[in-house]
N, C-alpha and C. Protein backbone atom coordinates (compact mmCIF):
# COMPACT_ATOMS: atom_id res chain seq x y z
N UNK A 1 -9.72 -16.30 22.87
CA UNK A 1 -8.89 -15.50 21.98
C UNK A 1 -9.67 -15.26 20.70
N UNK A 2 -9.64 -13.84 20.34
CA UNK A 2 -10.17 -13.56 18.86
C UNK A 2 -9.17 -13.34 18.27
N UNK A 3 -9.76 -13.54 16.67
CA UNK A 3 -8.92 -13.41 15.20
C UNK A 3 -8.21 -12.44 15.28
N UNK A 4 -6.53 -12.71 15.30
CA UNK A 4 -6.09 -11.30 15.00
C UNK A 4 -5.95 -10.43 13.69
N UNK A 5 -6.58 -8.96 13.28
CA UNK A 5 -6.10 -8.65 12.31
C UNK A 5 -5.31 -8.29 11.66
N UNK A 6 -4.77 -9.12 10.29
CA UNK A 6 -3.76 -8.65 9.43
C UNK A 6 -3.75 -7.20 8.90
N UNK A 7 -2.49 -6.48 9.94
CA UNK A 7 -2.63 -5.22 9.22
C UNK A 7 -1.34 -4.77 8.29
N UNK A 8 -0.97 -5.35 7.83
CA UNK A 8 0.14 -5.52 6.71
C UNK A 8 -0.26 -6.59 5.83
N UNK A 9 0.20 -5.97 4.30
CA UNK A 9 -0.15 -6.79 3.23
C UNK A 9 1.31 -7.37 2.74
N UNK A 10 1.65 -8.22 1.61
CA UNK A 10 2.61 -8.89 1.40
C UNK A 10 3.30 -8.13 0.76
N UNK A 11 3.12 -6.62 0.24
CA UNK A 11 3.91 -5.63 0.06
C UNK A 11 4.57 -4.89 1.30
N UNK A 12 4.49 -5.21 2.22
CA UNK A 12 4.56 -4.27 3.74
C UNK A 12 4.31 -3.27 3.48
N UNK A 13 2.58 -3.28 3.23
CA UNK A 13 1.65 -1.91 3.18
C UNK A 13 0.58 -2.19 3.85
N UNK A 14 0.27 -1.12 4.76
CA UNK A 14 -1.07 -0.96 5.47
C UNK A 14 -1.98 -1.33 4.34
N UNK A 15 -2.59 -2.69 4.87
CA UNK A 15 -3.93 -3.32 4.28
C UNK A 15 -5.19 -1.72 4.31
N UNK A 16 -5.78 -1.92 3.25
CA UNK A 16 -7.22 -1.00 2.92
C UNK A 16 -8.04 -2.45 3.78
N UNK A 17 -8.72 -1.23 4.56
CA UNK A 17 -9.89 -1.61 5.37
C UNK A 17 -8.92 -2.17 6.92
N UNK A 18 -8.05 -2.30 6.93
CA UNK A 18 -7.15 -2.64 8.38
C UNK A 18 -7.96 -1.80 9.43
N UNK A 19 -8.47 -1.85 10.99
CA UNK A 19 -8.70 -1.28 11.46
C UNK A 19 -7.80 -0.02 12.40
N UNK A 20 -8.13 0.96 12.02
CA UNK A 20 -7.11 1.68 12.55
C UNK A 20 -7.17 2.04 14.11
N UNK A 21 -6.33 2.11 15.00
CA UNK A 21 -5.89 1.88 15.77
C UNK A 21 -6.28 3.07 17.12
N UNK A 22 -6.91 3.27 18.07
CA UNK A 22 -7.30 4.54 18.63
C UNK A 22 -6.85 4.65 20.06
N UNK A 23 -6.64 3.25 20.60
CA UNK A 23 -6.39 3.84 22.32
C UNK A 23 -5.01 2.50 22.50
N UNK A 24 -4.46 3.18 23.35
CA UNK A 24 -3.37 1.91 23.85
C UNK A 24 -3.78 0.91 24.49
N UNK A 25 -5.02 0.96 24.92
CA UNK A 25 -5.59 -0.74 25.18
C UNK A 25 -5.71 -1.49 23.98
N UNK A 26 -6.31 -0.57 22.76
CA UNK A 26 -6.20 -1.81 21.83
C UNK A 26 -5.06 -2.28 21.28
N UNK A 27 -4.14 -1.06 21.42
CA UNK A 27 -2.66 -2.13 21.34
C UNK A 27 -2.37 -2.93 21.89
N UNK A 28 -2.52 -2.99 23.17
CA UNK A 28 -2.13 -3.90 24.50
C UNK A 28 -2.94 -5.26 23.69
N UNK A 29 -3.90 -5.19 23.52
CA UNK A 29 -4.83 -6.05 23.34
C UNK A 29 -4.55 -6.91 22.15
N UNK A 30 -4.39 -6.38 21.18
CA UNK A 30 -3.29 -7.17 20.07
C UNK A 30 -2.42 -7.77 20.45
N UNK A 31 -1.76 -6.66 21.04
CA UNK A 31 -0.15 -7.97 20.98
C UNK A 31 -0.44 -8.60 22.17
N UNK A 32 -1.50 -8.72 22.94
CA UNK A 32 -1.86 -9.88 24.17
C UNK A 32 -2.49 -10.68 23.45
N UNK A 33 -3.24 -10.99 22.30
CA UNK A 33 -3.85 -11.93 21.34
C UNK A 33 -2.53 -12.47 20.73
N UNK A 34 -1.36 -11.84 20.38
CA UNK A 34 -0.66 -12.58 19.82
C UNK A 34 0.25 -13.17 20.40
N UNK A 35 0.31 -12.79 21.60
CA UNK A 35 1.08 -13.87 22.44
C UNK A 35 0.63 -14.87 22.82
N UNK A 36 -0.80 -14.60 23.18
CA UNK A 36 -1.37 -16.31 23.49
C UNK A 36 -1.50 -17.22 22.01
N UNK A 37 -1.41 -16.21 21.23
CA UNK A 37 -0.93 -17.83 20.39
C UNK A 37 -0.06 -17.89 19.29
N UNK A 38 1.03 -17.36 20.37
CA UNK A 38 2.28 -18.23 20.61
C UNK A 38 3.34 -17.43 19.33
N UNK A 39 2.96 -16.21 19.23
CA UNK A 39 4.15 -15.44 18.43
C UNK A 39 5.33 -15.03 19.47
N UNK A 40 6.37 -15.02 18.81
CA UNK A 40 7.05 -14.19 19.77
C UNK A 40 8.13 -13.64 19.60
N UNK A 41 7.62 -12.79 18.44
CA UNK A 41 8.38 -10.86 18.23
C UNK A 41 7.24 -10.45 16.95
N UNK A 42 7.29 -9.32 17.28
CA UNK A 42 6.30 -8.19 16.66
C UNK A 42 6.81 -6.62 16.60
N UNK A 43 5.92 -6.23 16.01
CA UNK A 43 6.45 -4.36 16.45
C UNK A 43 5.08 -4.31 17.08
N UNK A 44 5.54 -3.22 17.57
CA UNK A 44 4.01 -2.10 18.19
C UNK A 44 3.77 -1.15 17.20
N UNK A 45 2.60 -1.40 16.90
CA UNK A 45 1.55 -0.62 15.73
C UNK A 45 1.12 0.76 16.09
N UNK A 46 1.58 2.32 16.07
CA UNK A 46 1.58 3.33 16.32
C UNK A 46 -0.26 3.74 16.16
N UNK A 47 -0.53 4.21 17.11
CA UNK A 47 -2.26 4.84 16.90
C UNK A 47 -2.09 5.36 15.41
N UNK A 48 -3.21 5.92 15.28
CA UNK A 48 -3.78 6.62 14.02
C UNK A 48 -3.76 7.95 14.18
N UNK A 49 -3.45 8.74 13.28
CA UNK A 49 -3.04 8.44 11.69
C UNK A 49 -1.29 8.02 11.91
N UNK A 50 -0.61 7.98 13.45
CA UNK A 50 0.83 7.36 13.20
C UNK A 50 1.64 8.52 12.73
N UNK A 51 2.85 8.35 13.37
CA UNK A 51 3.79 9.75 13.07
C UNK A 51 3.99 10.24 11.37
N UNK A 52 4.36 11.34 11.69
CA UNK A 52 4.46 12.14 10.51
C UNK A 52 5.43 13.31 10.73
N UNK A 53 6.04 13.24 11.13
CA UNK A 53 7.59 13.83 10.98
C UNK A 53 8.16 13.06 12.65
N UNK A 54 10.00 13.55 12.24
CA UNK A 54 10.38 12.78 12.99
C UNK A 54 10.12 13.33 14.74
N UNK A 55 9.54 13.97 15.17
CA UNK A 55 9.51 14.52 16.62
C UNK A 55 7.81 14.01 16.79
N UNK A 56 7.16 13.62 15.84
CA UNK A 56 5.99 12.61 15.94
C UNK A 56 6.41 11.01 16.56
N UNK A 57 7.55 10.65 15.13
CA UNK A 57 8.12 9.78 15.60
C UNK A 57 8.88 9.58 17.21
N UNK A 58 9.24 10.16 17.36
CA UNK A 58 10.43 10.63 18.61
C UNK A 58 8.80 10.11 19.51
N UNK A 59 7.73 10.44 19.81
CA UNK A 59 6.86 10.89 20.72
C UNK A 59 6.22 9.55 20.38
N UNK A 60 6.03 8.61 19.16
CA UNK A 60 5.18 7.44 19.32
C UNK A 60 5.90 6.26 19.84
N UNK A 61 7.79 6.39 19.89
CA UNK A 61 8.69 5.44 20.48
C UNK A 61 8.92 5.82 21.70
N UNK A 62 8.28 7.44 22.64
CA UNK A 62 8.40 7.43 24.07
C UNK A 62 7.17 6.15 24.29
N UNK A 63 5.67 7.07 23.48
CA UNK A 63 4.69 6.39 24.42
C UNK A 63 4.60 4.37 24.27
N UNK A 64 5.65 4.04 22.87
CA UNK A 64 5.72 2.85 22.86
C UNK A 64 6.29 2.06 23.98
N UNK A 65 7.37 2.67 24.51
CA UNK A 65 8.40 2.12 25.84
C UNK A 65 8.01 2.47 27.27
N UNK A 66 6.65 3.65 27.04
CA UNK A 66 6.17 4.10 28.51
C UNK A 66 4.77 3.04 28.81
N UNK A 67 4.28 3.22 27.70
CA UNK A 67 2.43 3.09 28.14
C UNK A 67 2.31 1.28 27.42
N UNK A 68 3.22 0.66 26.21
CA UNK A 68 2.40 -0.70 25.63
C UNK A 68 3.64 -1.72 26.26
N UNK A 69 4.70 -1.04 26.55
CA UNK A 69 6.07 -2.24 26.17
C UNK A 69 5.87 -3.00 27.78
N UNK A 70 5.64 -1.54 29.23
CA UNK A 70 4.96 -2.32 30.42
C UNK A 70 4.17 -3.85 30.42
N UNK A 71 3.40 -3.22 29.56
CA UNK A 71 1.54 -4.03 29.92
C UNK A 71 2.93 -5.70 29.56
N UNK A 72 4.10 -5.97 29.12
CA UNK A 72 4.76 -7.09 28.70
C UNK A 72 5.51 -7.41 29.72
């Protein structure tokens, strides 16, 4: 298991320098790092740059429940 990165700061703001996010394996891949040790509830972290109006939104909570919520 590698370090997971903190991508929220103690303001609940996207940390500067956070890596931003590009394919749904690396989502998968996060929240499979954070289950092995031993969290257990999270959100799913939307790719990059992440919705921007609500039919963005609408489209990053299909592919959240189609393509990352499975791989669980």
């Amino acid at each position: 298991m590698h370090a997971v990165p903190t991508l929220i700061g103690p303001d609940h703001r996207l940390q500067d320098g956070a890596p931003a996010l590009s394919s749904t394996q690396q989502v998968v891949e996060l929240i499979a790092d954070l289950d092995r040790a031993g969290v257990t509830w999270t959100n799913i972290p939307p790719l990059a740059p992440g919705p921007r109006s609500l039919a963005g939104y609408l489209e990053y909570l299909e592919w959240a429940a189609t393509e990352v919520m499975p791989a669980f």
